[in-house]
Protein backbone atom coordinates (compact mmCIF):
# COMPACT_ATOMS: atom_id res chain seq x y z
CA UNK A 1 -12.24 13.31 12.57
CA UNK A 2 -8.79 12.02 11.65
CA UNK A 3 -7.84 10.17 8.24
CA UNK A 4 -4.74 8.77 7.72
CA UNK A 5 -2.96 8.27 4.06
CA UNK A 6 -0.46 6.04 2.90
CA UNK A 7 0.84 5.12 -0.47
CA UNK A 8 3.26 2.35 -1.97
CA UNK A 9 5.13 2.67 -5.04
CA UNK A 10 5.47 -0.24 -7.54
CA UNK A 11 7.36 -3.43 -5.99
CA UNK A 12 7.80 -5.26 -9.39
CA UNK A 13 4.28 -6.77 -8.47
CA UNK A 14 2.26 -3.48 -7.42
CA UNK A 15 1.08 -0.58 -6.27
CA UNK A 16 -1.55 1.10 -4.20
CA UNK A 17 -2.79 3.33 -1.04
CA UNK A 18 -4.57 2.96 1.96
CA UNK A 19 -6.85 5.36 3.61
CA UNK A 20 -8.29 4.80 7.47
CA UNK A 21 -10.70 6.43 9.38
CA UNK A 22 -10.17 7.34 13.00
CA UNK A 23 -14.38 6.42 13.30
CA UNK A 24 -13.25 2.70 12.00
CA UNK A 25 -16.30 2.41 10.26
CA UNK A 26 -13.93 2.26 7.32
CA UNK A 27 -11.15 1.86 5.94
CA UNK A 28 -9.15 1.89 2.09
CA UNK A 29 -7.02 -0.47 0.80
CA UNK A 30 -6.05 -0.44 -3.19
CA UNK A 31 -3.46 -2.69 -4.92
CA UNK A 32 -3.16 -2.65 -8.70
CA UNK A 33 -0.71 -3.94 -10.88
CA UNK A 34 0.08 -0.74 -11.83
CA UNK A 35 3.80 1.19 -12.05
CA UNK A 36 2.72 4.09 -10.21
CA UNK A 37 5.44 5.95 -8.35
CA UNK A 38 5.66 5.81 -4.29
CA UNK A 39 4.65 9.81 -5.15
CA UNK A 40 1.93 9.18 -6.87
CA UNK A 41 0.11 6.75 -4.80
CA UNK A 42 0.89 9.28 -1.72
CA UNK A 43 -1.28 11.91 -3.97
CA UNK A 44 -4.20 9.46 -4.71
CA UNK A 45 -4.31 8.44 -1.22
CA UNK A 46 -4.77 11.84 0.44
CA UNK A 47 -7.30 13.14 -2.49
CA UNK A 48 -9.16 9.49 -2.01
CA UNK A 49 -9.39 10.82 1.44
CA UNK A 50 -10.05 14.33 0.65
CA UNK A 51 -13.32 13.15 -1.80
CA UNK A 52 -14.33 11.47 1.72
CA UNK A 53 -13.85 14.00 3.92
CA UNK A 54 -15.52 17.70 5.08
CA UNK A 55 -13.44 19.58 8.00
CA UNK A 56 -11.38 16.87 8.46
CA UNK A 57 -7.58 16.04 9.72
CA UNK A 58 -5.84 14.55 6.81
CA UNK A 59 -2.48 13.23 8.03
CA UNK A 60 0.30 11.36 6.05
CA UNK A 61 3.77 10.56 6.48
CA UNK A 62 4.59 12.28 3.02
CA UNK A 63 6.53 15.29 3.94
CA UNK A 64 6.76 16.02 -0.24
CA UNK A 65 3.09 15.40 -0.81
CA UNK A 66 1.44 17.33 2.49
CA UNK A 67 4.01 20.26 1.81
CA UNK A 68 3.68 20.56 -1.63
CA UNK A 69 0.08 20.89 -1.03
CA UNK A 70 -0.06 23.09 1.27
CA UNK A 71 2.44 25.83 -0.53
CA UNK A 72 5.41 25.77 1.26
CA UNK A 73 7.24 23.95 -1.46
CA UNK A 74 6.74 23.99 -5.13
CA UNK A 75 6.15 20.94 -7.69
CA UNK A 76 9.41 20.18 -9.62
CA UNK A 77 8.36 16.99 -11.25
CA UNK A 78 5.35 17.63 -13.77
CA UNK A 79 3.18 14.77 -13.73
CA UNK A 80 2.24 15.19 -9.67
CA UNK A 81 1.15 18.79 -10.84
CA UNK A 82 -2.30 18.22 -11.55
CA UNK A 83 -2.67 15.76 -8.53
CA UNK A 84 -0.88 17.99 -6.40
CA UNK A 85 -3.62 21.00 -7.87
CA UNK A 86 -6.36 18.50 -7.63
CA UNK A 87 -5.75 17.99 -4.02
CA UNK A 88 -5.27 21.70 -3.49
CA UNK A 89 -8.89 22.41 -4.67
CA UNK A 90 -10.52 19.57 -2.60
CA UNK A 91 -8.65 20.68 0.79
CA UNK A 92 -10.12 24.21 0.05
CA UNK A 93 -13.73 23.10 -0.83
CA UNK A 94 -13.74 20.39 2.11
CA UNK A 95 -12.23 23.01 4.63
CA UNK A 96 -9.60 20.10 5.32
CA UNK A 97 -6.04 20.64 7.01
CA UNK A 98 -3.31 18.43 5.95
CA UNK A 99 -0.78 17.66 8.32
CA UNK A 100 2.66 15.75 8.38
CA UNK A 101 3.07 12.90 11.65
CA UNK A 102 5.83 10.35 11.22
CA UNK A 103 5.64 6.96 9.25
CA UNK A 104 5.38 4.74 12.75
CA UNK A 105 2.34 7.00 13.77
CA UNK A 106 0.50 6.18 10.37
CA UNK A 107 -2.27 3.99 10.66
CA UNK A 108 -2.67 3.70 6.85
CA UNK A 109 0.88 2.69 6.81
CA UNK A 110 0.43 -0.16 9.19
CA UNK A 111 -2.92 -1.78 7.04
CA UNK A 112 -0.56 -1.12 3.91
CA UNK A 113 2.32 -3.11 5.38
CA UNK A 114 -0.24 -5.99 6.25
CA UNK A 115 -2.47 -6.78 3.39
């Protein structure tokens, strides 16, 4: 199955993520008055889906967040370190893959932009 991520940094109002399911049978949407970084809400969006999923398709439009996790680049800003690790572990002990596809293909993107 595919899950799509998106996340929204802080708009002077909000922040949040949403997570949908290719199945339909469900889908994530989370605003909070938080100021949470576009970064941050990328992370909690794919490790929301990760806590979801087993031998799934993760996909987001974060090219930072999905290669960061997966190793090819490393974490220069400390405080996405232990969601970038925390998302590292699930993907291993849900036998995930995380993938990159463009913003316009996200579906989480498109119920984010909505709400």
């Amino acid at each position: 199955m595919k899950i799509w991520t998106d996340g929204s940094g802080w708009n002077g109002e909000s922040s949040g993520y949403a997570v949908v399911f290719e199945n339909g049978k469900m889908s994530i949407l989370v605003r909070e008055p938080f100021n949470k970084t576009n970064n941050e809400r990328e992370y909690q969006a794919i490790i929301e889906a990760l806590n979801r999923a087993y031998q799934d398709t993760i996909i987001s439009d974060s090219q930072l967040c999905v290669n960061q996790i997966n190793g090819n680049w490393k974490v220069k800003q400390q405080h996405l370190l232990p969601l970038c690790q925390e998302a590292q572990r699930l993907l291993a002990e849900k036998q995930c893959k995380l993938i990159w596809n463009r913003r316009e293909e996200n579906k989480a993107g498109h119920l984010l932009e909505a709400k």
